[in-house]
PDB file of N, CA and C in Angstrom:
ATOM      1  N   UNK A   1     -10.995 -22.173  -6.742  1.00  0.00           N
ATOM      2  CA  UNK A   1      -9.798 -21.338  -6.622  1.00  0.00           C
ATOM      3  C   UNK A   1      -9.833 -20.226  -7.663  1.00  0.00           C
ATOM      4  N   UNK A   2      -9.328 -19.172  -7.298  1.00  0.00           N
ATOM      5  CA  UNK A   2      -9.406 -18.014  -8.151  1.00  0.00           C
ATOM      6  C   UNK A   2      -8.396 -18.126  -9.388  1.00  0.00           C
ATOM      7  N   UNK A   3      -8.517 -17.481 -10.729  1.00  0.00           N
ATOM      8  CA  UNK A   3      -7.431 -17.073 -11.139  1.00  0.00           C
ATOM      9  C   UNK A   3      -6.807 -16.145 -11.020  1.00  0.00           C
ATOM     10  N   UNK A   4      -5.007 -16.262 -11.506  1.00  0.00           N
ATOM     11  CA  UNK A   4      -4.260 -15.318 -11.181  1.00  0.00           C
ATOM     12  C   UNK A   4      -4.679 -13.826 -11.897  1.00  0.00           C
ATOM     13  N   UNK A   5      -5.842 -13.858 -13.057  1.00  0.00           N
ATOM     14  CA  UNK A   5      -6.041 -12.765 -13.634  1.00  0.00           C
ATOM     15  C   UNK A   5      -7.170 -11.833 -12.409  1.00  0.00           C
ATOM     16  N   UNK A   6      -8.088 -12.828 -11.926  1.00  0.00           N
ATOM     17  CA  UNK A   6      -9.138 -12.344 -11.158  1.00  0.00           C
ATOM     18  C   UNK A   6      -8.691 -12.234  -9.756  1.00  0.00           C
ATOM     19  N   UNK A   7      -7.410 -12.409  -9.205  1.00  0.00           N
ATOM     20  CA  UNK A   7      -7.129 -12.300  -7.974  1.00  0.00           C
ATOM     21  C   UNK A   7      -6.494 -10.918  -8.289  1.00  0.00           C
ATOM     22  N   UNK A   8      -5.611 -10.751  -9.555  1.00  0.00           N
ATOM     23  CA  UNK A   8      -5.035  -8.953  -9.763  1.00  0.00           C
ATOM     24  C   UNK A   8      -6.404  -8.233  -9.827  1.00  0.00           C
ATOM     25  N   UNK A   9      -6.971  -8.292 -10.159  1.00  0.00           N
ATOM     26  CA  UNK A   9      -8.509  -7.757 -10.829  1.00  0.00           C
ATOM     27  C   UNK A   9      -8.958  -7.440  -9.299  1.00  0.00           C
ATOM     28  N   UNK A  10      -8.921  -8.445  -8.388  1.00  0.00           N
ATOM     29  CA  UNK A  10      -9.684  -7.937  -6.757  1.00  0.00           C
ATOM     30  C   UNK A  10      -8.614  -6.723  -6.336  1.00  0.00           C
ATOM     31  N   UNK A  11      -7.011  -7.017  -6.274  1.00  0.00           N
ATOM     32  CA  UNK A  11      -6.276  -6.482  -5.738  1.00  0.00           C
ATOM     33  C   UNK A  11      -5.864  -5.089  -6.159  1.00  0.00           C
ATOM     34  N   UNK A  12      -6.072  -4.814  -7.580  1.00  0.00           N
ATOM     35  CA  UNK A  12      -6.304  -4.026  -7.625  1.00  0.00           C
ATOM     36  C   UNK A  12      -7.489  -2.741  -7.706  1.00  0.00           C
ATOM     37  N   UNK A  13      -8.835  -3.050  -7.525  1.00  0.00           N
ATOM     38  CA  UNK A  13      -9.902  -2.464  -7.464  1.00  0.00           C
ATOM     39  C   UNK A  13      -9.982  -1.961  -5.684  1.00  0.00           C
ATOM     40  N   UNK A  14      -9.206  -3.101  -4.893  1.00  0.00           N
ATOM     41  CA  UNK A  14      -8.954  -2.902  -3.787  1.00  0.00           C
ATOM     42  C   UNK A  14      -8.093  -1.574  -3.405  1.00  0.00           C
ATOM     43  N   UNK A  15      -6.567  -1.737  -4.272  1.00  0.00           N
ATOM     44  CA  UNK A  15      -5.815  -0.459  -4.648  1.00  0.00           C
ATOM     45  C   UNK A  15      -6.390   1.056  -4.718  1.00  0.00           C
ATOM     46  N   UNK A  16      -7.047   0.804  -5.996  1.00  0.00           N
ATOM     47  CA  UNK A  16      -7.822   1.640  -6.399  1.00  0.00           C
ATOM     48  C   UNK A  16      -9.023   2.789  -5.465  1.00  0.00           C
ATOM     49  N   UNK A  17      -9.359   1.452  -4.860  1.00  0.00           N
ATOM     50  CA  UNK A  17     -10.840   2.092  -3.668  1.00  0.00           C
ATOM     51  C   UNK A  17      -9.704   2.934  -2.730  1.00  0.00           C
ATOM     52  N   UNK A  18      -8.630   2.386  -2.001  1.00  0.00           N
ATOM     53  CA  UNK A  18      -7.787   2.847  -1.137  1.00  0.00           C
ATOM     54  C   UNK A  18      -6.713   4.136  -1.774  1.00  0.00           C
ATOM     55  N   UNK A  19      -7.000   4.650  -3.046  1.00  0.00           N
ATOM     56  CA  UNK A  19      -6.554   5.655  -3.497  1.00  0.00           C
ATOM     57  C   UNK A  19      -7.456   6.385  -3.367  1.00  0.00           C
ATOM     58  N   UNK A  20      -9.212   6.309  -3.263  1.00  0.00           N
ATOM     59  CA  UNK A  20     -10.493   7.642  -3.041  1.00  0.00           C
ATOM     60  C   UNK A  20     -10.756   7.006  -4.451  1.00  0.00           C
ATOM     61  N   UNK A  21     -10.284   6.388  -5.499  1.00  0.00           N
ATOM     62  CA  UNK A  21     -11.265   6.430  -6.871  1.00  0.00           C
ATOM     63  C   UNK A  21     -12.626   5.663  -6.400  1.00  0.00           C
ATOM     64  N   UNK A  22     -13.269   5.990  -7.075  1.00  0.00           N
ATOM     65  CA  UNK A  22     -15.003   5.342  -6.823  1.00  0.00           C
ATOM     66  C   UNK A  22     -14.975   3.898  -8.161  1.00  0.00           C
ATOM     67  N   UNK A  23     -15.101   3.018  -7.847  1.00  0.00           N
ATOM     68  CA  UNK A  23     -15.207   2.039  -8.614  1.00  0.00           C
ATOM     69  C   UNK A  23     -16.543   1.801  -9.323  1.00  0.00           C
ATOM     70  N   UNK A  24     -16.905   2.791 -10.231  1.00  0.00           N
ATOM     71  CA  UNK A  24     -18.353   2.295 -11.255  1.00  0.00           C
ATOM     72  C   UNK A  24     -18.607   1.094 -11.621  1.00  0.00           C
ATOM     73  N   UNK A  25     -17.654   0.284 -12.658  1.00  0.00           N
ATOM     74  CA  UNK A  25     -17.587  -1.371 -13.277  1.00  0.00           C
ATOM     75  C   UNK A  25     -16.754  -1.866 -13.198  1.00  0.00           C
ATOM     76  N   UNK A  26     -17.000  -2.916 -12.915  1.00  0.00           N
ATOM     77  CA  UNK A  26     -16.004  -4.125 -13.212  1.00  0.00           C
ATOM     78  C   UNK A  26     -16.178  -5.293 -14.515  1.00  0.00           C
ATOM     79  N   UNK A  27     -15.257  -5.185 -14.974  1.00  0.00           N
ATOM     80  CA  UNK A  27     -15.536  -6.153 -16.231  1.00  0.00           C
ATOM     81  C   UNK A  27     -16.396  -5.927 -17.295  1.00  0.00           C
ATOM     82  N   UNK A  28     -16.344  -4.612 -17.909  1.00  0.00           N
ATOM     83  CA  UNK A  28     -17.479  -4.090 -18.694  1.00  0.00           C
ATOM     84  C   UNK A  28     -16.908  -5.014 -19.634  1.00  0.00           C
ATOM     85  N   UNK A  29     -18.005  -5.201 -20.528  1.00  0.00           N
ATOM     86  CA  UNK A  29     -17.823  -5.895 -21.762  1.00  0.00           C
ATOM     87  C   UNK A  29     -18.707  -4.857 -22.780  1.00  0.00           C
ATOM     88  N   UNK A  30     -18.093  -4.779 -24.453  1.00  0.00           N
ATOM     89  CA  UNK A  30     -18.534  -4.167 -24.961  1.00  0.00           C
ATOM     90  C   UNK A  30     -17.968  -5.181 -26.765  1.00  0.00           C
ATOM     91  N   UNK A  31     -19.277  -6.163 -27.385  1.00  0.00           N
ATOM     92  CA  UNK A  31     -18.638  -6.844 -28.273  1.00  0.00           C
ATOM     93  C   UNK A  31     -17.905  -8.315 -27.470  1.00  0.00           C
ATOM     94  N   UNK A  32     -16.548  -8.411 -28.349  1.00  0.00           N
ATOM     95  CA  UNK A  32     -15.284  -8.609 -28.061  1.00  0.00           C
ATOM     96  C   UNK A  32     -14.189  -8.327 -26.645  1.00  0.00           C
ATOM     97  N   UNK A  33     -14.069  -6.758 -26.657  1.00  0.00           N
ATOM     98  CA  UNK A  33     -13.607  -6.332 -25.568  1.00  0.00           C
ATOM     99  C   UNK A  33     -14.103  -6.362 -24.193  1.00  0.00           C
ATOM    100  N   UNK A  34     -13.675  -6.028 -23.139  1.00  0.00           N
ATOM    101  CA  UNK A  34     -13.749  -6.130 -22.028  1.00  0.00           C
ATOM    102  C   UNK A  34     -12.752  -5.086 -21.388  1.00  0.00           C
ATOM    103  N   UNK A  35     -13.645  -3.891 -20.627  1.00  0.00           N
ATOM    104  CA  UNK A  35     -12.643  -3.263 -19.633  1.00  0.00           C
ATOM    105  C   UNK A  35     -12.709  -3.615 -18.123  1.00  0.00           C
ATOM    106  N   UNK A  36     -11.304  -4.000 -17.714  1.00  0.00           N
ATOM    107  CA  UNK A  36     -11.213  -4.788 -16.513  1.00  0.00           C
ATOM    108  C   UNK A  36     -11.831  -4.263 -15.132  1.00  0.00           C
ATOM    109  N   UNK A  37     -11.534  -2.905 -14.550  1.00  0.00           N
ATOM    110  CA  UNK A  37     -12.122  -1.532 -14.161  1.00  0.00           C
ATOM    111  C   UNK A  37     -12.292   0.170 -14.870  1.00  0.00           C
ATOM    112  N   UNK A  38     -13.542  -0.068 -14.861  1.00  0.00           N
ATOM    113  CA  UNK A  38     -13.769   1.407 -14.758  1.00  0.00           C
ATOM    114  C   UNK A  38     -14.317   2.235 -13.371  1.00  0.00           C
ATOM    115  N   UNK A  39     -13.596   3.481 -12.698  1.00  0.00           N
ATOM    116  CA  UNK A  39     -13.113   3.913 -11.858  1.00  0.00           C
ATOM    117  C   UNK A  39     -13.264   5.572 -11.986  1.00  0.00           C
ATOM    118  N   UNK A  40     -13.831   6.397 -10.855  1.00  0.00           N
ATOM    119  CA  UNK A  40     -13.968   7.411 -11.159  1.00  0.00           C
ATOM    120  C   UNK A  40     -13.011   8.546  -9.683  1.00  0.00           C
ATOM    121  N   UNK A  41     -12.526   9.310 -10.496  1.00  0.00           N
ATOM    122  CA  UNK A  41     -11.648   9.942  -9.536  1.00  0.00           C
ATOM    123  C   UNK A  41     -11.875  11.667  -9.980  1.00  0.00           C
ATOM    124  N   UNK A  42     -13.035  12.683  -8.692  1.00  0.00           N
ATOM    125  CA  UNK A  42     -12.998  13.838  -8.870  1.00  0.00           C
ATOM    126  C   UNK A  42     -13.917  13.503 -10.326  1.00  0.00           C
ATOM    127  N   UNK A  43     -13.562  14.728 -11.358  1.00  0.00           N
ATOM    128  CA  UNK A  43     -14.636  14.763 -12.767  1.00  0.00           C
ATOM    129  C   UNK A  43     -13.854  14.140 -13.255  1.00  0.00           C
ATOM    130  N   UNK A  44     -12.694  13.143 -13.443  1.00  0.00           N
ATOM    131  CA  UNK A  44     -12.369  11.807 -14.874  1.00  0.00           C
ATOM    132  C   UNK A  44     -12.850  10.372 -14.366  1.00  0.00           C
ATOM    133  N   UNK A  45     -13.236   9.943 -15.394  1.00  0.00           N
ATOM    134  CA  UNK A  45     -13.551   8.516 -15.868  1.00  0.00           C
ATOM    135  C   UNK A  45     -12.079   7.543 -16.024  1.00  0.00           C
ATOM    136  N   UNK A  46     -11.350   6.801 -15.554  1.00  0.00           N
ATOM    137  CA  UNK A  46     -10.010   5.823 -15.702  1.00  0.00           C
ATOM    138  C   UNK A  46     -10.841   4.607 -16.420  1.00  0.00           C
ATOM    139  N   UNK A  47     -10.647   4.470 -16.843  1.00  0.00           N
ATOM    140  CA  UNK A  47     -10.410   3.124 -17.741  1.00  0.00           C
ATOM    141  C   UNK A  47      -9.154   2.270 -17.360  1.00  0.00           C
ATOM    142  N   UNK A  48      -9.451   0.820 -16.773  1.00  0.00           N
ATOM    143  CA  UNK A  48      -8.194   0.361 -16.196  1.00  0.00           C
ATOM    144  C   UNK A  48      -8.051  -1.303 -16.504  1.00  0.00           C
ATOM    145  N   UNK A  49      -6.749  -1.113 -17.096  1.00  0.00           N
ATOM    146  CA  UNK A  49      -6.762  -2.843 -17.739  1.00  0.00           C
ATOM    147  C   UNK A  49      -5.385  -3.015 -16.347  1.00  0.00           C
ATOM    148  N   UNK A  50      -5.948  -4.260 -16.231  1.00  0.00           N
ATOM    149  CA  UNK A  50      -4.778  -5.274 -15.219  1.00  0.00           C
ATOM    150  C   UNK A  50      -4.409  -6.237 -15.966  1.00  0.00           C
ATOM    151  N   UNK A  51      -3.384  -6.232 -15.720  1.00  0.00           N
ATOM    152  CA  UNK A  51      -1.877  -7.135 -15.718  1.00  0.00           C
ATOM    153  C   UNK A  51      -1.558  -8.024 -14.489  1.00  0.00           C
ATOM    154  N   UNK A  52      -1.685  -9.347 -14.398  1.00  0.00           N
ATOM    155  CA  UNK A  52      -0.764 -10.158 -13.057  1.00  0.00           C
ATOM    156  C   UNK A  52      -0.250 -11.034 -13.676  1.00  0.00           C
ATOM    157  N   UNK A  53       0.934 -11.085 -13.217  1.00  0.00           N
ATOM    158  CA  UNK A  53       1.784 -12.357 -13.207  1.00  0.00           C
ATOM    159  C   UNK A  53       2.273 -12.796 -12.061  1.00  0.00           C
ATOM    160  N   UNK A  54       2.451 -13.953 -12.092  1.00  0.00           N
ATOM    161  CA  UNK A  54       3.171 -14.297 -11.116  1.00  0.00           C
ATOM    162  C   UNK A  54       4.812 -15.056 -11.435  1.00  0.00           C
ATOM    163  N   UNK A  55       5.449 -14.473 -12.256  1.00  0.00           N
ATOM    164  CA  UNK A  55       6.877 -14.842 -12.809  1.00  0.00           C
ATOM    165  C   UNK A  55       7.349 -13.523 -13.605  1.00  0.00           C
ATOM    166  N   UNK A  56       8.244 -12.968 -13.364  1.00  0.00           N
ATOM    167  CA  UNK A  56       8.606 -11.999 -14.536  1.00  0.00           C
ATOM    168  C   UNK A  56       9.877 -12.340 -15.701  1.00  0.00           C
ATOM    169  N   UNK A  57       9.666 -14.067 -15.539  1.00  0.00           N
ATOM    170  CA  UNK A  57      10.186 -14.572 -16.313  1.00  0.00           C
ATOM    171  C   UNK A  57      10.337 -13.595 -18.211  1.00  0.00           C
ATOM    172  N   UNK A  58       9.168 -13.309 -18.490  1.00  0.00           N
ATOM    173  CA  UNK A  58       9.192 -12.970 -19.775  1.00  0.00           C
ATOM    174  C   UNK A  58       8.868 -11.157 -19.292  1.00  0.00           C
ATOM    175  N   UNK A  59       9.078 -10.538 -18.959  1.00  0.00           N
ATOM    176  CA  UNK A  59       8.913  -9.163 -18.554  1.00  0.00           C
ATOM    177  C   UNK A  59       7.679  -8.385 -17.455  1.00  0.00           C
ATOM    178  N   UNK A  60       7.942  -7.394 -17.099  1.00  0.00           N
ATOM    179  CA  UNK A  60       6.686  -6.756 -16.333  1.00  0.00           C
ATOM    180  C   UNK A  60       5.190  -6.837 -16.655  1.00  0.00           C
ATOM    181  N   UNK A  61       4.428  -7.219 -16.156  1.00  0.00           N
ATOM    182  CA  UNK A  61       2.928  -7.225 -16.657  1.00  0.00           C
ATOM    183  C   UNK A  61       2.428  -6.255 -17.753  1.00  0.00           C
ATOM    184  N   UNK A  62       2.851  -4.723 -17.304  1.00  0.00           N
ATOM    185  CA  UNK A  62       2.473  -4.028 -17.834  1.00  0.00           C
ATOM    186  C   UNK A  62       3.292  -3.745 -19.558  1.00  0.00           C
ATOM    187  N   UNK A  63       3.635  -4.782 -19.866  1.00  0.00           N
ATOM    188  CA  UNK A  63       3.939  -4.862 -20.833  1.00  0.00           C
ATOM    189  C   UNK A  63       3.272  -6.033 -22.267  1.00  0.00           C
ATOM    190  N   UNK A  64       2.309  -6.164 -21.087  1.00  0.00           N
ATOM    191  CA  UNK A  64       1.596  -7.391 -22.266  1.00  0.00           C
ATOM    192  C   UNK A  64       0.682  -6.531 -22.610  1.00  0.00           C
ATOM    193  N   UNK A  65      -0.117  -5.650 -22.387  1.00  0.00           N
ATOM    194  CA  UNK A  65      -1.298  -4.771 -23.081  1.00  0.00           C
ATOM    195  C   UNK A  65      -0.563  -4.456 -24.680  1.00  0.00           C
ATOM    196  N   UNK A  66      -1.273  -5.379 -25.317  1.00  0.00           N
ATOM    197  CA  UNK A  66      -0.901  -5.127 -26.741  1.00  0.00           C
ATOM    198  C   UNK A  66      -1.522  -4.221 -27.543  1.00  0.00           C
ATOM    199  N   UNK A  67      -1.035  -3.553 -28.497  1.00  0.00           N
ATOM    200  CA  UNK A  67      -1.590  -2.387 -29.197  1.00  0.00           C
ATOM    201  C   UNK A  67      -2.895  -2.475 -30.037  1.00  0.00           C
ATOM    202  N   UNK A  68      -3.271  -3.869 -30.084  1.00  0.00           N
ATOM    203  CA  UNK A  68      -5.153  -4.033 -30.716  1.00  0.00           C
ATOM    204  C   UNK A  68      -5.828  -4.194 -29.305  1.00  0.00           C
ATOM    205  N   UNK A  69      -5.497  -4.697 -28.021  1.00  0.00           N
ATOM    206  CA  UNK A  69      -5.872  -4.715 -27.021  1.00  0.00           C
ATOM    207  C   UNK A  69      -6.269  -3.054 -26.739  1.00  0.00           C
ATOM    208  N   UNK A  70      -5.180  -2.751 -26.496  1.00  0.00           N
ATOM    209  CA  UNK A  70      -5.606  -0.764 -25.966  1.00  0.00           C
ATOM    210  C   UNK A  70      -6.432  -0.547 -27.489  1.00  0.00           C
ATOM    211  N   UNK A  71      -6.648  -1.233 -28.227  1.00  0.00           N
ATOM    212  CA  UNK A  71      -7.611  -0.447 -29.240  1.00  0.00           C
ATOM    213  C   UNK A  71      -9.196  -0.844 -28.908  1.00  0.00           C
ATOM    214  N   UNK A  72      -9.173  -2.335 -28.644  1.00  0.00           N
ATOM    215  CA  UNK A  72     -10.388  -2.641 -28.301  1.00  0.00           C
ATOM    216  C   UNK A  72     -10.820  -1.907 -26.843  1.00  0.00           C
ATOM    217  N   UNK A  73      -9.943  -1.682 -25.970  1.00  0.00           N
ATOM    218  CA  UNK A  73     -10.561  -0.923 -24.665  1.00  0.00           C
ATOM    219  C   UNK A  73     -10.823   0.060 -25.277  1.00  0.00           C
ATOM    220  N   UNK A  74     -10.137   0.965 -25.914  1.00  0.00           N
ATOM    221  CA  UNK A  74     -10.855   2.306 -26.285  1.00  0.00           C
ATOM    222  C   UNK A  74     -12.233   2.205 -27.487  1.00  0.00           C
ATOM    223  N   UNK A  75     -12.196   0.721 -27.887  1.00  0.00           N
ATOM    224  CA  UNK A  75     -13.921   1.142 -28.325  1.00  0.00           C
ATOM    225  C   UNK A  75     -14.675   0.749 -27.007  1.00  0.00           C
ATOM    226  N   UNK A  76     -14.441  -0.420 -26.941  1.00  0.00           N
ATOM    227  CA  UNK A  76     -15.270  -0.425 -25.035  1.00  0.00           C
ATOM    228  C   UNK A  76     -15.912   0.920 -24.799  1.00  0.00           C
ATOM    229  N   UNK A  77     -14.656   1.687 -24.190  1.00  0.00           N
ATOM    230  CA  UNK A  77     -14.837   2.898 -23.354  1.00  0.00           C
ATOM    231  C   UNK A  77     -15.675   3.647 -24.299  1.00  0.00           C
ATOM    232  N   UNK A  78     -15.201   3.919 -25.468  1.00  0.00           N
ATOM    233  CA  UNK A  78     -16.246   5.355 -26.419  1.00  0.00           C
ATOM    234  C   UNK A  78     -17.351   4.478 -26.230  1.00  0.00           C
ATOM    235  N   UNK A  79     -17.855   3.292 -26.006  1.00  0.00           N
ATOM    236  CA  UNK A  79     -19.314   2.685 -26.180  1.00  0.00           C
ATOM    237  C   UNK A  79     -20.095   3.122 -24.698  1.00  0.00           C
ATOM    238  N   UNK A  80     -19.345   3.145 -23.370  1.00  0.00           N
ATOM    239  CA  UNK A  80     -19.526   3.345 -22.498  1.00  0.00           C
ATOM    240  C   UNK A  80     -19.742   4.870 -22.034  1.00  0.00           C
ATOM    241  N   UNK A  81     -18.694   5.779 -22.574  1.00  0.00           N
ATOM    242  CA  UNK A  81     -19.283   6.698 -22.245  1.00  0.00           C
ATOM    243  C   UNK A  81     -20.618   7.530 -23.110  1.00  0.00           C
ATOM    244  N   UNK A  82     -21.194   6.648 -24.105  1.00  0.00           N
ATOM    245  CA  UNK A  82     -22.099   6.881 -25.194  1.00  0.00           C
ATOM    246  C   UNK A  82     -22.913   6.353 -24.044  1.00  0.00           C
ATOM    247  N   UNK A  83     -23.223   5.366 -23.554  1.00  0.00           N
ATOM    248  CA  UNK A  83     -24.268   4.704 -22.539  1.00  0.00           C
ATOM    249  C   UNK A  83     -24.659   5.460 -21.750  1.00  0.00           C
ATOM    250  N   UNK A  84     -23.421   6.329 -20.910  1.00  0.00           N
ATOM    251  CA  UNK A  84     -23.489   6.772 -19.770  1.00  0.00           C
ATOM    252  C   UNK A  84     -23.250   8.130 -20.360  1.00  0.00           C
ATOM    253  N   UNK A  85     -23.464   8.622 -21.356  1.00  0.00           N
ATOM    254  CA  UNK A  85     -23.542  10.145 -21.830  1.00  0.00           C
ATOM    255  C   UNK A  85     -22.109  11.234 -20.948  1.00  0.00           C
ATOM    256  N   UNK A  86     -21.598  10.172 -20.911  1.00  0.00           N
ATOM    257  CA  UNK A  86     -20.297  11.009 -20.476  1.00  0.00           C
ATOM    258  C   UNK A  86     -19.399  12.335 -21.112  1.00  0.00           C
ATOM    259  N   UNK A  87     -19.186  13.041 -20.333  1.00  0.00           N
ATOM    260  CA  UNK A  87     -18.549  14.394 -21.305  1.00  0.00           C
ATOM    261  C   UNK A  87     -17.358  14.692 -20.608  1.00  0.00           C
ATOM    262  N   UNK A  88     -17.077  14.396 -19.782  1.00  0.00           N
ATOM    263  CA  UNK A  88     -15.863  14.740 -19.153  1.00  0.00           C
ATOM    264  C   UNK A  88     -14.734  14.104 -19.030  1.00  0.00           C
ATOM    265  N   UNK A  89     -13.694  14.285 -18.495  1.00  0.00           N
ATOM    266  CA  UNK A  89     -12.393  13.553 -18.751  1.00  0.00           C
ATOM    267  C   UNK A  89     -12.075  12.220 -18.703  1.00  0.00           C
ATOM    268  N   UNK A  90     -11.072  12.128 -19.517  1.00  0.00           N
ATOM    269  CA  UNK A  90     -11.171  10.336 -19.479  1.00  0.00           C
ATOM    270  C   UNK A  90     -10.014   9.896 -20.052  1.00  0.00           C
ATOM    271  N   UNK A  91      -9.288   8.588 -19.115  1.00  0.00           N
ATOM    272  CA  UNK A  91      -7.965   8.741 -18.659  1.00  0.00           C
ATOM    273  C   UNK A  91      -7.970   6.854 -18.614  1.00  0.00           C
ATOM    274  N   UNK A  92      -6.779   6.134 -19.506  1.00  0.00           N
ATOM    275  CA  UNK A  92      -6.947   5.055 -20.126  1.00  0.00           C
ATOM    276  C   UNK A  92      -5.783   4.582 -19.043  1.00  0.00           C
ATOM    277  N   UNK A  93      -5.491   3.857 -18.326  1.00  0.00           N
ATOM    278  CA  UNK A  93      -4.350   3.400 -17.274  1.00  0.00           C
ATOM    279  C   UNK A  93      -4.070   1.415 -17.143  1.00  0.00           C
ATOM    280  N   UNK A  94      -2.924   1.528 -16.691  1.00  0.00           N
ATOM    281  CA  UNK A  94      -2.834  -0.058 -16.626  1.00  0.00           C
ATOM    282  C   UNK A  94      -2.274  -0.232 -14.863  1.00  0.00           C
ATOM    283  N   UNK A  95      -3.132  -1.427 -15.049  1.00  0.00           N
ATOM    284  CA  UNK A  95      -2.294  -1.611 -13.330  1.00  0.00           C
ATOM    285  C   UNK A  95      -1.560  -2.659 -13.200  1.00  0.00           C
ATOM    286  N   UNK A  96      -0.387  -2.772 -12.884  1.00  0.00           N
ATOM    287  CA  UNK A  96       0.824  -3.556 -12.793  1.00  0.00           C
ATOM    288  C   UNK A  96       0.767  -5.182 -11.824  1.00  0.00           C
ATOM    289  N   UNK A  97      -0.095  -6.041 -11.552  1.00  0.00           N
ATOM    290  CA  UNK A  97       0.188  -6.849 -10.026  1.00  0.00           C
ATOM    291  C   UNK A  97       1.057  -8.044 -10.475  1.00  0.00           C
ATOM    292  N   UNK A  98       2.028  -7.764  -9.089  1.00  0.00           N
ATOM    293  CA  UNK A  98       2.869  -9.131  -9.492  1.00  0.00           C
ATOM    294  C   UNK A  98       3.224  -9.998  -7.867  1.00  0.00           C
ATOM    295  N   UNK A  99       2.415 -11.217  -8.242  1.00  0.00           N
ATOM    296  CA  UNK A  99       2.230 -11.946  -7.168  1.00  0.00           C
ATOM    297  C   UNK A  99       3.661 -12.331  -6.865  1.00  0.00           C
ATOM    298  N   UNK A 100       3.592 -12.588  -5.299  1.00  0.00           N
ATOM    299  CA  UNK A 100       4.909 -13.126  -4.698  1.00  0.00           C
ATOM    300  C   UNK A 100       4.421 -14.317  -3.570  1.00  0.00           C
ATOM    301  N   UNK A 101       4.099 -15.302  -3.889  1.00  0.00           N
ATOM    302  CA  UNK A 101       3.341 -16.359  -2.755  1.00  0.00           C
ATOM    303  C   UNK A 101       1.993 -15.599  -2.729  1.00  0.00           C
ATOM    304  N   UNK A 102       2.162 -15.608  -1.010  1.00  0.00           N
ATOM    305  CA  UNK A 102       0.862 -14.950  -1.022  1.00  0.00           C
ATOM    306  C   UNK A 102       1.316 -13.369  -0.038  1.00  0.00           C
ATOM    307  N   UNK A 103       1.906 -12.550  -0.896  1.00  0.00           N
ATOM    308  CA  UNK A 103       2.608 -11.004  -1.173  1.00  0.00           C
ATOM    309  C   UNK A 103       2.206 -10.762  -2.527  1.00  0.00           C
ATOM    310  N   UNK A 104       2.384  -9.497  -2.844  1.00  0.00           N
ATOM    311  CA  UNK A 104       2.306  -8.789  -4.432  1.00  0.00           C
ATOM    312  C   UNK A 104       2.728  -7.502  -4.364  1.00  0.00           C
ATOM    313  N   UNK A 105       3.169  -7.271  -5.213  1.00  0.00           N
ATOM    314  CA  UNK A 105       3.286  -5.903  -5.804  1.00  0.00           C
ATOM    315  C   UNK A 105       2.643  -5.499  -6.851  1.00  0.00           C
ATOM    316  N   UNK A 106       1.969  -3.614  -6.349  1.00  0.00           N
ATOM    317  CA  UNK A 106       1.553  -3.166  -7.903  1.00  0.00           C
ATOM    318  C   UNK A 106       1.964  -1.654  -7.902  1.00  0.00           C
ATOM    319  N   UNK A 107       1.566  -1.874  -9.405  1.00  0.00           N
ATOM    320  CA  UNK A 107       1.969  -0.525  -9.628  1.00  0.00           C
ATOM    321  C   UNK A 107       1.461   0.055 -10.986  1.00  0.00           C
ATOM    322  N   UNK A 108       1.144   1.560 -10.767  1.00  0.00           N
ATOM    323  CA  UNK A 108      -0.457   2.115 -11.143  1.00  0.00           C
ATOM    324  C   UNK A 108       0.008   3.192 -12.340  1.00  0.00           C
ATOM    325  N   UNK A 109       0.011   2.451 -13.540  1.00  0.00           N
ATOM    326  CA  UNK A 109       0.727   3.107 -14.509  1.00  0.00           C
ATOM    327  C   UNK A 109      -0.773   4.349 -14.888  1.00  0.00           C
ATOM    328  N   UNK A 110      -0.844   5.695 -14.801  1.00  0.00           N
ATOM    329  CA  UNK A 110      -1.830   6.654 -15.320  1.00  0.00           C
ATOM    330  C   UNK A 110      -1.646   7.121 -16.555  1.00  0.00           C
ATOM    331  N   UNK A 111      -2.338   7.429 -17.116  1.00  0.00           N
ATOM    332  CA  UNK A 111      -2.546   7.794 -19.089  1.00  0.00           C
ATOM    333  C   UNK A 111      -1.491   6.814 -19.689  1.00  0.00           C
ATOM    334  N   UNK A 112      -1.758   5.857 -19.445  1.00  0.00           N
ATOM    335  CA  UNK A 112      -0.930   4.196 -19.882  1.00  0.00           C
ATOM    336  C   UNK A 112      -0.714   4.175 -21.872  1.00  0.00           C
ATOM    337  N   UNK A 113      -1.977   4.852 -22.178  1.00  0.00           N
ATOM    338  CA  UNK A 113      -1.793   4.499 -23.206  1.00  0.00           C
ATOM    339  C   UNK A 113      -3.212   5.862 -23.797  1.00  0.00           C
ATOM    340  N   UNK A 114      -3.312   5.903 -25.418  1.00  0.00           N
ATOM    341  CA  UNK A 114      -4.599   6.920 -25.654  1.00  0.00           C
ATOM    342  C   UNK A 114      -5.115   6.190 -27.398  1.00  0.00           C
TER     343      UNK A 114
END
């Protein structure tokens, strides 16, 4: 059975493809960190951390990305676009999924954080 982190992680890359972004990685790891998708739309690079819950008992998903978290994605990412000699735009986002049975909602927070 999947987890609820890796079932947001499908659903939204799914999202994502069905917006035109081109999906480069999934699950980069860099160290410690880990970026959940990286995603390319036109000339920017997204960097994209997911959020699922399935209770909004304690608040919206997109509210657990904690402020050493968005620090470790952004070394991730500067390591990544050093790999991939990247020069062009680049755009740090969170994606929202919140399971309902088997329904969800998301929602596609852009320049989430820098």
């Amino acid at each position: 059975m999947q987890s609820i982190g890796k079932k947001g992680e499908e659903f939204a890359a799914d999202f994502l493809a069905s917006k035109g972004y081109n999906i480069l990685v999934r699950n980069y790891r860099f160290k410690k960190s880990e970026i959940d998708i990286i995603c390319e739309e036109d000339d920017l690079v997204a960097f994209v951390e997911v959020k699922t819950r399935s209770s909004l008992k304690y608040g919206q998903p997109e509210v657990f990305v904690s402020l050493n978290q968005q620090k470790a994605i952004i070394r991730a990412a500067e390591e990544y676009m050093i790999e991939t000699n990247w020069k062009k735009d680049i755009r740090f986002d969170i994606i929202s999924v919140f399971l309902k049975g088997d329904a969800y909602e998301i929602e596609h927070f852009k320049d989430a954080f820098y």
